[in-house]
PDB file of N, CA and C in Angstrom:
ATOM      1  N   UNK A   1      26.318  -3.836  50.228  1.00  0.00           N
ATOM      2  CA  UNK A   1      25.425  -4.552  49.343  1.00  0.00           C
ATOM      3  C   UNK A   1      24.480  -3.546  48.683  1.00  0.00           C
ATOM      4  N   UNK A   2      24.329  -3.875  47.409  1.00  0.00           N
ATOM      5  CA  UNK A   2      23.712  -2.948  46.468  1.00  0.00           C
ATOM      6  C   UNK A   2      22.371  -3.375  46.192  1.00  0.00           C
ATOM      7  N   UNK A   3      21.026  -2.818  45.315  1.00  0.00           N
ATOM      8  CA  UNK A   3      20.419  -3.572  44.936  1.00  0.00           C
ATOM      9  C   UNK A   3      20.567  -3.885  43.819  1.00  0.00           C
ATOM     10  N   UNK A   4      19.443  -4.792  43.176  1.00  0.00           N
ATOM     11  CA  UNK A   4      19.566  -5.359  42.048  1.00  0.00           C
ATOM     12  C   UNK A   4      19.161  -4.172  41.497  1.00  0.00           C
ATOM     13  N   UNK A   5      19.707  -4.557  40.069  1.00  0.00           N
ATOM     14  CA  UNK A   5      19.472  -3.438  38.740  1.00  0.00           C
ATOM     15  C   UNK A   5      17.557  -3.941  38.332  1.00  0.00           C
ATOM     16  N   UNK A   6      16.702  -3.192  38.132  1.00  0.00           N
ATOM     17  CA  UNK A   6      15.613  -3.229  37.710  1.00  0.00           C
ATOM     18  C   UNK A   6      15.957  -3.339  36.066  1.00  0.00           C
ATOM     19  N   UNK A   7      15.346  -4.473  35.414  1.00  0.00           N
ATOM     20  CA  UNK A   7      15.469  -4.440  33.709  1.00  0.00           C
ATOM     21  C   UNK A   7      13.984  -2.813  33.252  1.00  0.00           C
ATOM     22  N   UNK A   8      14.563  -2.565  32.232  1.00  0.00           N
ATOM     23  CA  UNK A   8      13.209  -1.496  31.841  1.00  0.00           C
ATOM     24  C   UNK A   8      13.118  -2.256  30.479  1.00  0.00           C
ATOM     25  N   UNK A   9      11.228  -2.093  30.584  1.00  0.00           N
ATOM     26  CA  UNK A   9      10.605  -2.622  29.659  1.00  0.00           C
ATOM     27  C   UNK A   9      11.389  -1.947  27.919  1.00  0.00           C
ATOM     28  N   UNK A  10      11.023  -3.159  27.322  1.00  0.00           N
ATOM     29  CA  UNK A  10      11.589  -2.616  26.283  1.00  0.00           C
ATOM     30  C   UNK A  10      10.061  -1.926  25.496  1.00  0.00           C
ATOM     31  N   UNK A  11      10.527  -0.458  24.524  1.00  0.00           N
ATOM     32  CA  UNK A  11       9.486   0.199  24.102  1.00  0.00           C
ATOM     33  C   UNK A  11       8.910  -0.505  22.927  1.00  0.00           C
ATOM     34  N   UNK A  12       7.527   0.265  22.849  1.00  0.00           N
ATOM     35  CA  UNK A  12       6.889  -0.282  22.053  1.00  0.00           C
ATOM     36  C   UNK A  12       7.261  -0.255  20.520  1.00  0.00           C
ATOM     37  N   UNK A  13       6.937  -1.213  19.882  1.00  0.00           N
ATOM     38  CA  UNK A  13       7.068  -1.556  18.346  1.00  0.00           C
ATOM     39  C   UNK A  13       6.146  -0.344  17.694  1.00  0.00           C
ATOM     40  N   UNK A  14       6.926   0.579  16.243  1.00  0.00           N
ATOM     41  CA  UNK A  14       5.772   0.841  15.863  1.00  0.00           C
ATOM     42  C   UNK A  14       5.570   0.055  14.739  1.00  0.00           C
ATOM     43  N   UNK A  15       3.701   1.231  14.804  1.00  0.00           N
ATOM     44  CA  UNK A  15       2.968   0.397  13.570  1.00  0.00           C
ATOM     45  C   UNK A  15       3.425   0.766  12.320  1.00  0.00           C
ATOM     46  N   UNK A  16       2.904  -0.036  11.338  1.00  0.00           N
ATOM     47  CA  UNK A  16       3.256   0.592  10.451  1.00  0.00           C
ATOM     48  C   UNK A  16       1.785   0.796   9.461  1.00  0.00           C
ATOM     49  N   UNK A  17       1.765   2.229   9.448  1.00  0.00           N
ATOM     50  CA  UNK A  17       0.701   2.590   8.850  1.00  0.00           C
ATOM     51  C   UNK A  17       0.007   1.824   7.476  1.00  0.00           C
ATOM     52  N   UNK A  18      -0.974   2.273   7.112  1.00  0.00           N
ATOM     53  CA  UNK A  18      -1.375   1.172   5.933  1.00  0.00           C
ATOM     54  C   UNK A  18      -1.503   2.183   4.876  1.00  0.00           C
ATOM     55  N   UNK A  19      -1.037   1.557   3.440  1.00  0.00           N
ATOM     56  CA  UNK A  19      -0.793   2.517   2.514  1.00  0.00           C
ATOM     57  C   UNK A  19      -2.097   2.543   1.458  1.00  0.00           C
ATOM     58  N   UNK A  20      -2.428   3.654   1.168  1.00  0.00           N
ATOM     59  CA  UNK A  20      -3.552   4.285   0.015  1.00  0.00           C
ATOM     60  C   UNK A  20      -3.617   2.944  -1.239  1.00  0.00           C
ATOM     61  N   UNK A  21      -4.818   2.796  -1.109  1.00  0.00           N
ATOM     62  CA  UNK A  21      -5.201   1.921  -2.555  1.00  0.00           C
ATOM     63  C   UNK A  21      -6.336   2.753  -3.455  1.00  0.00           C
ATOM     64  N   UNK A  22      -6.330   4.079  -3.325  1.00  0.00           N
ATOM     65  CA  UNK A  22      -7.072   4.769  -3.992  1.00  0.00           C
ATOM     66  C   UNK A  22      -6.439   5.605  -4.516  1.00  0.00           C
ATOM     67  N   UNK A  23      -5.836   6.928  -5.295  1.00  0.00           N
ATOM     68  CA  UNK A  23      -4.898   7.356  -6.210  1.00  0.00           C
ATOM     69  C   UNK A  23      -6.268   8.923  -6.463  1.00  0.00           C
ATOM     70  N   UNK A  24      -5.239  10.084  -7.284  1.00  0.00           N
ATOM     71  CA  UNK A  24      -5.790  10.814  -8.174  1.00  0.00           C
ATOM     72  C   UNK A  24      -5.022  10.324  -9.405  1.00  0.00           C
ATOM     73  N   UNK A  25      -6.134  10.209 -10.286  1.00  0.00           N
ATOM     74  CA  UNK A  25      -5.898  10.129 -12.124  1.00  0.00           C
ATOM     75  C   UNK A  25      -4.626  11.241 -13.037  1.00  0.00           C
ATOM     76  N   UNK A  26      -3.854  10.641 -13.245  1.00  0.00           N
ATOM     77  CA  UNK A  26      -2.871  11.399 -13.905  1.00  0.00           C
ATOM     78  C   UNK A  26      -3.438  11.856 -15.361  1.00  0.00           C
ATOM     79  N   UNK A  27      -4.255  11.044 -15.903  1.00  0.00           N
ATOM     80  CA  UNK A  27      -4.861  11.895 -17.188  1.00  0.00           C
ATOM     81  C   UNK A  27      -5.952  12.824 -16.836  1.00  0.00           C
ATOM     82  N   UNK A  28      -7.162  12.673 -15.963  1.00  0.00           N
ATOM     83  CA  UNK A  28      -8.334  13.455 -15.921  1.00  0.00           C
ATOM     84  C   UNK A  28      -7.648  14.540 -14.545  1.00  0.00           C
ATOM     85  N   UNK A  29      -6.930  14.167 -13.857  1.00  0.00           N
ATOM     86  CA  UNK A  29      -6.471  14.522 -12.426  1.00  0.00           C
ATOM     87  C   UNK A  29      -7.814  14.846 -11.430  1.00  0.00           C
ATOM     88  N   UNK A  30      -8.508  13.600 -11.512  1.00  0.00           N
ATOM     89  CA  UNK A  30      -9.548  13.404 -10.839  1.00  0.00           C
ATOM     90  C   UNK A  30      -9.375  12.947  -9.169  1.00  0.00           C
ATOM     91  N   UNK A  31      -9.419  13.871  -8.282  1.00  0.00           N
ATOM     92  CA  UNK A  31      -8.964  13.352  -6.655  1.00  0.00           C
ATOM     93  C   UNK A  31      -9.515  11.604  -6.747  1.00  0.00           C
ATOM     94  N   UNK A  32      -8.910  10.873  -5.759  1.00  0.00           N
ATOM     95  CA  UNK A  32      -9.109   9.675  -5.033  1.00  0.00           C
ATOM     96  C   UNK A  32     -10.235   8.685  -6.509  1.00  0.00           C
ATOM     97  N   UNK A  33      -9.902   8.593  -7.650  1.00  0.00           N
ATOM     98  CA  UNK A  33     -10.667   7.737  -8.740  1.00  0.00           C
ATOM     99  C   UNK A  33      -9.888   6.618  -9.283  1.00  0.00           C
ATOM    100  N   UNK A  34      -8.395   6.416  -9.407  1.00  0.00           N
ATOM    101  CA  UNK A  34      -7.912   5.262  -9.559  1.00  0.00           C
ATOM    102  C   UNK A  34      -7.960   4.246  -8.677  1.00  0.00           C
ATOM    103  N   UNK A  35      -8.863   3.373  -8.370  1.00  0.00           N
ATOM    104  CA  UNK A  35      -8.617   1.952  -7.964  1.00  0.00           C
ATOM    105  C   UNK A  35      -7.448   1.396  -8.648  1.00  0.00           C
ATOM    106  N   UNK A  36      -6.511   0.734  -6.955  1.00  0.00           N
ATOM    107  CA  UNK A  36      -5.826  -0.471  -7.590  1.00  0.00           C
ATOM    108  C   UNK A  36      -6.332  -1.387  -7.265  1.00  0.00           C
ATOM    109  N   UNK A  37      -6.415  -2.451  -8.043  1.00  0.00           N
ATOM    110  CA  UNK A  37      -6.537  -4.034  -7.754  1.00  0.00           C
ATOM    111  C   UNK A  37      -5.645  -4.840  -8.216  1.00  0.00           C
ATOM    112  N   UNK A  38      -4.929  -5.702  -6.834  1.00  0.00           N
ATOM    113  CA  UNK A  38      -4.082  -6.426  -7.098  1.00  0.00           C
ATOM    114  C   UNK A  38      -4.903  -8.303  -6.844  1.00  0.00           C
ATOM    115  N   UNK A  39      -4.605  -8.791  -8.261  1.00  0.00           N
ATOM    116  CA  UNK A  39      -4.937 -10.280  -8.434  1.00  0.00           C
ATOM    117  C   UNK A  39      -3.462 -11.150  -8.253  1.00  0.00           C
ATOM    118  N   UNK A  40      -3.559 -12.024  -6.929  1.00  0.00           N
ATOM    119  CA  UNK A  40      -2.082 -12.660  -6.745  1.00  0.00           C
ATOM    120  C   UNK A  40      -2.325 -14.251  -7.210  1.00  0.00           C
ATOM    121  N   UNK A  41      -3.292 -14.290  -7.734  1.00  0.00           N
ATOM    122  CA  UNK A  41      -3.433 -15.651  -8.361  1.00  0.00           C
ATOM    123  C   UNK A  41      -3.035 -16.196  -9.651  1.00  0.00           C
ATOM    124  N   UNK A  42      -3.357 -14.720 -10.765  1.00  0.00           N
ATOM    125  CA  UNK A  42      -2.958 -14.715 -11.570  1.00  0.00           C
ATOM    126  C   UNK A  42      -1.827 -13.779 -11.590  1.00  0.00           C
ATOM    127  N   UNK A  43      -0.938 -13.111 -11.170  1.00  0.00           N
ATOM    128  CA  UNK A  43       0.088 -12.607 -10.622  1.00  0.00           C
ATOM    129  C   UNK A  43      -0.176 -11.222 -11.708  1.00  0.00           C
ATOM    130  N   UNK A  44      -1.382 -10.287 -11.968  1.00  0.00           N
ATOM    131  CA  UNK A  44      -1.897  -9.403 -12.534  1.00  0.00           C
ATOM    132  C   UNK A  44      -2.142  -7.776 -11.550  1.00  0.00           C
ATOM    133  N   UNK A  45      -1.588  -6.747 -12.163  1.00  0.00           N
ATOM    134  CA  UNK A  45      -2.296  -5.758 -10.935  1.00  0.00           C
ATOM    135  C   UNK A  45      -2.567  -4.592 -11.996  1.00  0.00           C
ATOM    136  N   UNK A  46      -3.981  -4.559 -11.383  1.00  0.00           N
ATOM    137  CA  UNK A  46      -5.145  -3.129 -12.495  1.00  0.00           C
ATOM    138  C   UNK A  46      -4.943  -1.831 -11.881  1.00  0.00           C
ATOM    139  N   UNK A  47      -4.835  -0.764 -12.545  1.00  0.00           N
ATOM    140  CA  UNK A  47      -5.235   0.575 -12.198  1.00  0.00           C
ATOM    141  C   UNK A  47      -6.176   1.167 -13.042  1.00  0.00           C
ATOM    142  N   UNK A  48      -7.031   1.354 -12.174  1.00  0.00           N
ATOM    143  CA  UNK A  48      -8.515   1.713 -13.217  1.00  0.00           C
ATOM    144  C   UNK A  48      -9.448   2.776 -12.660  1.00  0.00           C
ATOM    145  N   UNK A  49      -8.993   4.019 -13.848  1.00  0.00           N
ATOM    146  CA  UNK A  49      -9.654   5.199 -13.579  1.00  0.00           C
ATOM    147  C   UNK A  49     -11.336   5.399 -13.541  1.00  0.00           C
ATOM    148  N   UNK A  50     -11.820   5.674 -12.574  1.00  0.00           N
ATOM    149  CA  UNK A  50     -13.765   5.421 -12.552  1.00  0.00           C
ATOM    150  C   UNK A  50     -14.044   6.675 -12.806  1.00  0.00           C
ATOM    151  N   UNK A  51     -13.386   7.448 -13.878  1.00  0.00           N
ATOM    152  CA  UNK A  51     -14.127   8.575 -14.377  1.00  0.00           C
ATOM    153  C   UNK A  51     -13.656   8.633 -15.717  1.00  0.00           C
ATOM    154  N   UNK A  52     -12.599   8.552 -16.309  1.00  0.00           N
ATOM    155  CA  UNK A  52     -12.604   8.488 -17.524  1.00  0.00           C
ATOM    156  C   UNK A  52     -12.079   7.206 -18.068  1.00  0.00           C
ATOM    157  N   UNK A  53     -12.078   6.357 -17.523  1.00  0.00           N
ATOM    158  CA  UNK A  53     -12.343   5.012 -17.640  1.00  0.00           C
ATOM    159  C   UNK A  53     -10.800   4.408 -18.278  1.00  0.00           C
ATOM    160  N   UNK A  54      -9.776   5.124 -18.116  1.00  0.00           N
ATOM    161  CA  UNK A  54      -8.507   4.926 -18.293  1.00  0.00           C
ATOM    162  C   UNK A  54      -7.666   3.976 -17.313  1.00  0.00           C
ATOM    163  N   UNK A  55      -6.889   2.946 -17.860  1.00  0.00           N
ATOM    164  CA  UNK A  55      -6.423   1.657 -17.088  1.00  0.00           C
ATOM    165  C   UNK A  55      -5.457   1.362 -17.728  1.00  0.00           C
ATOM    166  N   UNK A  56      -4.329   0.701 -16.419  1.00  0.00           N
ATOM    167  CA  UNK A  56      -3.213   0.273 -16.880  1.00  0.00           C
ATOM    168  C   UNK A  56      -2.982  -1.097 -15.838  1.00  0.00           C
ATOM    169  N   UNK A  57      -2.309  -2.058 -16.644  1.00  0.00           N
ATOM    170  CA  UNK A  57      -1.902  -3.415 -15.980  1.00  0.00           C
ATOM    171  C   UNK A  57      -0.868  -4.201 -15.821  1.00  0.00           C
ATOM    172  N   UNK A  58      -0.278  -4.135 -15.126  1.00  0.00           N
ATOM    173  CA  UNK A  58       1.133  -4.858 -15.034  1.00  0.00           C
ATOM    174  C   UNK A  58       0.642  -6.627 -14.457  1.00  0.00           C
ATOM    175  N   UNK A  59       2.200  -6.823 -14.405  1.00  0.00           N
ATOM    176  CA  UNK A  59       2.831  -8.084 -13.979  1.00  0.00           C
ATOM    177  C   UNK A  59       3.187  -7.595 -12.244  1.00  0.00           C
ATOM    178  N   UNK A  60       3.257  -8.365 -11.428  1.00  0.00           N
ATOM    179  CA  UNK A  60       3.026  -8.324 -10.318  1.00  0.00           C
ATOM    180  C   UNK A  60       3.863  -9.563  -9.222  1.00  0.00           C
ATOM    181  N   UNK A  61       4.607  -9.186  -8.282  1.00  0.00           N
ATOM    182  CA  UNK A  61       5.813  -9.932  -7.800  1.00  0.00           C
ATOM    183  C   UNK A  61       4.567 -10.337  -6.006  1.00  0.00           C
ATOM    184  N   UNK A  62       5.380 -11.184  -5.597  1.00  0.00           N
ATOM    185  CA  UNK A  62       4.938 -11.348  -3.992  1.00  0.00           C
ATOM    186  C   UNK A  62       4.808 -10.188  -3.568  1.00  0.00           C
ATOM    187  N   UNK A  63       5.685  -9.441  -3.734  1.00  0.00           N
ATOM    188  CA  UNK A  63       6.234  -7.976  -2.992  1.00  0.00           C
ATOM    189  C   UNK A  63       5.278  -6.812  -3.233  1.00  0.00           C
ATOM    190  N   UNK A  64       4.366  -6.952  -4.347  1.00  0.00           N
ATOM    191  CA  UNK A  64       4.175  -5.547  -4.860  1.00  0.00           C
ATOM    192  C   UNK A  64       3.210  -5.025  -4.332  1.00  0.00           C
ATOM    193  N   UNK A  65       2.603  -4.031  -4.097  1.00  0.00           N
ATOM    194  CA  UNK A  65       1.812  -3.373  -3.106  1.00  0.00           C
ATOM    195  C   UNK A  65       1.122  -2.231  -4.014  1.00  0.00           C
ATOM    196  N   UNK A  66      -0.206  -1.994  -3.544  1.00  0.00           N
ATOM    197  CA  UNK A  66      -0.852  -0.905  -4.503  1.00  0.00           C
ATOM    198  C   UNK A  66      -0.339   0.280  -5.181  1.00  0.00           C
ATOM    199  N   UNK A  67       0.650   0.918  -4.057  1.00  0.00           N
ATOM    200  CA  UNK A  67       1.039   2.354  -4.527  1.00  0.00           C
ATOM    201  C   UNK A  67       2.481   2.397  -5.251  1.00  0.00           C
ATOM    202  N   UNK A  68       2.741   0.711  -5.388  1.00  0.00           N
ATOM    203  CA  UNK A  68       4.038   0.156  -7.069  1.00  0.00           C
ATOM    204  C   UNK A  68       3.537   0.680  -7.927  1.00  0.00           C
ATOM    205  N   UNK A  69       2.154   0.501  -8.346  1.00  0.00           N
ATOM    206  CA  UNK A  69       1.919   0.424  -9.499  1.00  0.00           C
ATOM    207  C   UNK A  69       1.303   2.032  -9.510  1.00  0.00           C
TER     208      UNK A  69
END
C-alpha cells in the first residue's frame, strides 16, 4: 500500500501591469506631456499636448486603451 498522491497548489496568476496614460509629444518631444483622455460615453478619445498645446482625437471602440491612440 502506497500513499496518496499530494495535489500541488496551482501557481499564482500573473498581474498584469497597468499601462502609461501619459506619453512624450511627438511634435515638441516634450518627456511625459501628452495626456490621454478616454470619454466612453461619447465613444471620443483626446491626446493633448500641455506644452505646445497640440491634440489629436479619434473614435474609440470598448477595447481601446490609452496607449491605441
Amino acid at each position: 500500500m502506497g500513499k496518496r498522491k499530494s495535489k500541488a497548489k496551482p501557481p499564482p496568476k500573473k498581474r498584469m501591469d497597468k499601462l502609461d496614460t501619459v506619453f512624450s509629444c511627438p511634435f515638441c518631444n516634450h518627456g511625459t506631456s501628452v495626456e490621454c483622455r478616454i470619454d466612453m460615453k461619447n465613444l471620443i478619445g483626446e491626446a493633448l499636448c500641455g506644452i505646445c498645446q497640440e491634440s489629436f482625437s479619434t473614435t474609440i471602440t470598448a477595447l481601446t486603451e490609452p496607449i491605441d491612440m
